[in-house]
C-alpha atoms as a PDB file:
ATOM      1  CA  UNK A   1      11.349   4.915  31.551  1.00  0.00           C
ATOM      2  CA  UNK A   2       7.538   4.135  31.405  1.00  0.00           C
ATOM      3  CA  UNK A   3       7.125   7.525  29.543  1.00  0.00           C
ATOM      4  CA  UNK A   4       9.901   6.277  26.901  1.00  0.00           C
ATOM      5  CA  UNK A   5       7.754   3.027  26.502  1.00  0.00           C
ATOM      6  CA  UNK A   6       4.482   4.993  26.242  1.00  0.00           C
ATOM      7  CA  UNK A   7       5.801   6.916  23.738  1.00  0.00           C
ATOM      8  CA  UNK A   8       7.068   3.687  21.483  1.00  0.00           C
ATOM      9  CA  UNK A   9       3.658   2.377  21.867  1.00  0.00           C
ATOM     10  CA  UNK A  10       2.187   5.006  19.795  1.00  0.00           C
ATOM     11  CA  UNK A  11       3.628   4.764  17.190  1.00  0.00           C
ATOM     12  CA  UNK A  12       1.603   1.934  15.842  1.00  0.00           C
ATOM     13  CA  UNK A  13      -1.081   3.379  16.094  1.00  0.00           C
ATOM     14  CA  UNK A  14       0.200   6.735  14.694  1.00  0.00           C
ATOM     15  CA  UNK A  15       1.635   4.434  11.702  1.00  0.00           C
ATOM     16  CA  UNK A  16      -2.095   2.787  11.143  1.00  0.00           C
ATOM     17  CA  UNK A  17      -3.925   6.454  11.357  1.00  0.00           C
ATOM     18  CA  UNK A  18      -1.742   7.657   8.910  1.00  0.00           C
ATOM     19  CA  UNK A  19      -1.921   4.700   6.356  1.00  0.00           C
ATOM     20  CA  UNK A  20      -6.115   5.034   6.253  1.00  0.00           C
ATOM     21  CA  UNK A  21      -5.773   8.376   5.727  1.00  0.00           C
ATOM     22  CA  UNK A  22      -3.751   8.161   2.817  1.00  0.00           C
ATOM     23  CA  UNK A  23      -5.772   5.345   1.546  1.00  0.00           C
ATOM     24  CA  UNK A  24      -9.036   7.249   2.245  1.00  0.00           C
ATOM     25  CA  UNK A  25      -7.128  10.244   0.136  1.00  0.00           C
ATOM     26  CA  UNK A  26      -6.551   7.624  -2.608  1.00  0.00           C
ATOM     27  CA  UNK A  27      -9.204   5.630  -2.941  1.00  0.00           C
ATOM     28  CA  UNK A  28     -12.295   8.234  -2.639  1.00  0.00           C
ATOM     29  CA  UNK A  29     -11.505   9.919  -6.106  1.00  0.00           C
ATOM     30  CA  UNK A  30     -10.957   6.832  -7.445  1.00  0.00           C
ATOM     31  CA  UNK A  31     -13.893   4.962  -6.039  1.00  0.00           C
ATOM     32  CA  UNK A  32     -16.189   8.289  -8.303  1.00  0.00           C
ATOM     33  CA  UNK A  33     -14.794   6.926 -11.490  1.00  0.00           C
ATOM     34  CA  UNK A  34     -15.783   3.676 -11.328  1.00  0.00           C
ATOM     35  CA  UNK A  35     -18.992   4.035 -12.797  1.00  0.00           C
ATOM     36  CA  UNK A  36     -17.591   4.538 -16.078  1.00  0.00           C
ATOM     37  CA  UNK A  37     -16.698   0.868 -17.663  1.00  0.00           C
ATOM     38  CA  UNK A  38     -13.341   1.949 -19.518  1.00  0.00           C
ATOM     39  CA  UNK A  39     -12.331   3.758 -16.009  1.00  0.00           C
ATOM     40  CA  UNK A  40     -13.140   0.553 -14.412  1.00  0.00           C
ATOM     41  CA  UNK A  41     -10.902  -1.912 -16.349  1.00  0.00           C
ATOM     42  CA  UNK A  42      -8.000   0.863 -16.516  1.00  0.00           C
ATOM     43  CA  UNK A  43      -8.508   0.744 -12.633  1.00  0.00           C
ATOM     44  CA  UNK A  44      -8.425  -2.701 -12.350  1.00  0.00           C
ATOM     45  CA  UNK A  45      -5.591  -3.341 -14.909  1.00  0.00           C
ATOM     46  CA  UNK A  46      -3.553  -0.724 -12.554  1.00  0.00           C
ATOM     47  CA  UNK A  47      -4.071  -2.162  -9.328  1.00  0.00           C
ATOM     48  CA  UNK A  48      -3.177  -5.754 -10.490  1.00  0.00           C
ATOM     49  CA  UNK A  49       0.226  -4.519 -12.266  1.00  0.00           C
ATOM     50  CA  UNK A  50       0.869  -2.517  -9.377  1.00  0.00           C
ATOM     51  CA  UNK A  51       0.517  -5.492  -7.141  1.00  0.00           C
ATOM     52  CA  UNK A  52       2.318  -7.618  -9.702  1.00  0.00           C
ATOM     53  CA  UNK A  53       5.081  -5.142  -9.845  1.00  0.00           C
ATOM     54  CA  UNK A  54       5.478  -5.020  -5.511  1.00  0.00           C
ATOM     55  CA  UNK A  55       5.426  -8.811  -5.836  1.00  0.00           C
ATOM     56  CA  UNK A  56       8.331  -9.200  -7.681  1.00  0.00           C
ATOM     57  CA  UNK A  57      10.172  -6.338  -6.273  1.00  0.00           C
ATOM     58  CA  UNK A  58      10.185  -8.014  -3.150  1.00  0.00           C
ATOM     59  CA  UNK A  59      10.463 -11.382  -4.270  1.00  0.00           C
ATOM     60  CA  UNK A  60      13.795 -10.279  -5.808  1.00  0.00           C
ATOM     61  CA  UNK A  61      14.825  -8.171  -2.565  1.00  0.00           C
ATOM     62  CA  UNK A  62      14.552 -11.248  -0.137  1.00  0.00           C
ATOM     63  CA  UNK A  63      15.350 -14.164  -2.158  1.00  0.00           C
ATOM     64  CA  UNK A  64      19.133 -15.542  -2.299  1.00  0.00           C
ATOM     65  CA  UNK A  65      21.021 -14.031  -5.399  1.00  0.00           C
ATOM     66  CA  UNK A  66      21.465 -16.841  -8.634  1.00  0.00           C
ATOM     67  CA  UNK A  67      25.020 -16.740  -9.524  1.00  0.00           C
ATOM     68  CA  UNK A  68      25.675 -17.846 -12.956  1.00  0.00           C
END
């Protein structure tokens, strides 16, 4: 049994390796292009409609559904 649980604990720590990675992947190429003013605000513009976007997503997944 303590080999099941030392198992589970990795996991996490599997899950967080894997995330920076794929952020580092991401982000590198993009952090190259940002000298460039137009590449800049088309960056910026992205990342906020992307968050924007996830925002409501899950603001429509969790809250109670309107019946009308």
């Amino acid at each position: 049994m303590r080999d099941f649980f030392l198992n589970v604990t990795r996991y996490p720590r599997y899950l967080i390796a894997f995330g920076l990675g794929v952020a580092n992947s991401v982000l590198e190429p993009l952090a190259a292009r940002r000298s460039n003013p137009v590449t800049a605000v088309a960056l910026i513009g992205a990342l906020v409609s992307g968050l924007l976007s996830l925002a409501l997503i899950l603001r429509a997944m969790v809250s109670p559904e309107v019946v009308a």
